[in-house]
Protein backbone atom coordinates (compact mmCIF):
# COMPACT_ATOMS: atom_id res chain seq x y z
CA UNK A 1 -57.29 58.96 -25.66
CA UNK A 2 -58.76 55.81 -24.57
CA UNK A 3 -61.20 54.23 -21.50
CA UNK A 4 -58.40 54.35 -19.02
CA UNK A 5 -57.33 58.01 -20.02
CA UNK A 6 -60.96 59.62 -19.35
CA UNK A 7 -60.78 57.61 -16.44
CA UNK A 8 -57.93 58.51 -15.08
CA UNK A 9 -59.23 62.51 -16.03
CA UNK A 10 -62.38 61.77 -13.92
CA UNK A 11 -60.86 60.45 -10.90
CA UNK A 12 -58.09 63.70 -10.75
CA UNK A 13 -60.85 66.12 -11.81
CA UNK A 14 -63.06 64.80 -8.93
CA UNK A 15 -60.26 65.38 -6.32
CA UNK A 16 -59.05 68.52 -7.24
CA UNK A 17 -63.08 69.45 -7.59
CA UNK A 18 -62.79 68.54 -3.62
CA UNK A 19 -59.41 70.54 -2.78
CA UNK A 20 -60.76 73.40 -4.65
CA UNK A 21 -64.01 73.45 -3.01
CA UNK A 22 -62.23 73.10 0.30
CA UNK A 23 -59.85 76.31 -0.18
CA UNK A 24 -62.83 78.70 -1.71
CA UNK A 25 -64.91 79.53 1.60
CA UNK A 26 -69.03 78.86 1.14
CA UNK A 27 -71.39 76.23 -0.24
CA UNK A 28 -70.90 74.59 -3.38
CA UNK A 29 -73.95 75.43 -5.30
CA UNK A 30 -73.65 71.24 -7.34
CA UNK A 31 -73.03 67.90 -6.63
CA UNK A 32 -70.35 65.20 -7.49
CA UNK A 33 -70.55 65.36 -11.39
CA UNK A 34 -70.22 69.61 -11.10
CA UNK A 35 -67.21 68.92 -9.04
CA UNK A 36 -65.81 66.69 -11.03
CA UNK A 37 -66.40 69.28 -14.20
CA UNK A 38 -64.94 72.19 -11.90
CA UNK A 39 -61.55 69.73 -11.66
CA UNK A 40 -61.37 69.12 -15.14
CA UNK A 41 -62.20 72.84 -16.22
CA UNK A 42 -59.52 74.03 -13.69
CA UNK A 43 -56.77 71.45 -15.31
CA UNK A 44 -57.59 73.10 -18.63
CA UNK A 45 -57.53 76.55 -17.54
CA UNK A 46 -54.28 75.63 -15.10
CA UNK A 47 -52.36 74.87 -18.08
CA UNK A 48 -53.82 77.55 -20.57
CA UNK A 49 -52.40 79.96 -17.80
CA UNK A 50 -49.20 78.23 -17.54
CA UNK A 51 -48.67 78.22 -21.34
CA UNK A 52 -49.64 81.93 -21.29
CA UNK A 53 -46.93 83.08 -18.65
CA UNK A 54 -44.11 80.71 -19.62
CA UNK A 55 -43.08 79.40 -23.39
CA UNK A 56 -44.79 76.57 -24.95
CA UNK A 57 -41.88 74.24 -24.67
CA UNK A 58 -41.17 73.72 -21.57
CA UNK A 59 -42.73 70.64 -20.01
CA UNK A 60 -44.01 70.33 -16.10
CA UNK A 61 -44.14 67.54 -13.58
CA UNK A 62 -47.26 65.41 -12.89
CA UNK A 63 -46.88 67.45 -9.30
CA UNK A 64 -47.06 70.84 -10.75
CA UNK A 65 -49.91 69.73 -13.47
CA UNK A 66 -51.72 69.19 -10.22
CA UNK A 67 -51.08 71.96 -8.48
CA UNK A 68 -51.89 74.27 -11.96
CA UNK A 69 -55.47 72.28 -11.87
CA UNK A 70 -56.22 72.99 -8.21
CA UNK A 71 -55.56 76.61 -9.12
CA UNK A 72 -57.76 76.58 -12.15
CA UNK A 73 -60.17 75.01 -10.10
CA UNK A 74 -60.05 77.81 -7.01
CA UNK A 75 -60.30 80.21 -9.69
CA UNK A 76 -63.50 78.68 -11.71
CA UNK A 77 -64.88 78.01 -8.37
CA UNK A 78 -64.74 81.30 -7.17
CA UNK A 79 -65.91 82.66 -10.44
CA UNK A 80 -69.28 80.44 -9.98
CA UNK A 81 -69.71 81.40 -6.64
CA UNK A 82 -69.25 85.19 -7.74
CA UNK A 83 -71.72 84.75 -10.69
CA UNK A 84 -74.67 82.59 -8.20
CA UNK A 85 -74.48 85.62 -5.49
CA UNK A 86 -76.34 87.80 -7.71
C-alpha cells in the first residue's frame, strides 16, 4: 500500500462518511477526521458482511464496493448515534 493508496482510502472514506451521515437522521456527534474514520470503518465492515453472506471468491465492482461502504457506514453510524443517546 503506498501514499497514493491511503490517499485514495481517505478521500472515499470522507465521502461515504458524508452520504452516510446524510441517510442516518440527527447530528453527527464529530467532525471531518470522525467522518472520514466512519467511511473507512463502514468499507471494512461493508465487505466483512459481503464475504460473510456470499463465498470468498467472488469479486465485486468498484460500484458495489461503494455501495457495501455506504452501508457499513449507515450501520456504524447508527450504532454511534445509538451508543451517545444514553
Amino acid at each position: 500500500m503506498d501514499l497514493t493508496d491511503i490517499i485514495v482510502a481517505i478521500v472515499i472514506g470522507l465521502i461515504v462518511g458524508v452520504i452516510a451521515g446524510a441517510i442516518v437522521p440527527g447530528r453527527t456527534p464529530f467532525g471531518c477526521i470522525g467522518t472520514i474514520l466512519v467511511g473507512i470503518g463502514g468499507g471494512i465492515l461493508g465487505n466483512i458482511l459481503f464475504d460473510a453472506i456470499f463465498d470468498e471468491g467472488r469479486e465485486v465492482s468498484w460500484i458495489g464496493s461503494f455501495l457495501l461502504a455506504v452501508v457499513g457506514a449507515v450501520i456504524i453510524l447508527y450504532v454511534i448515534r445509538v451508543v451517545s443517546k444514553r
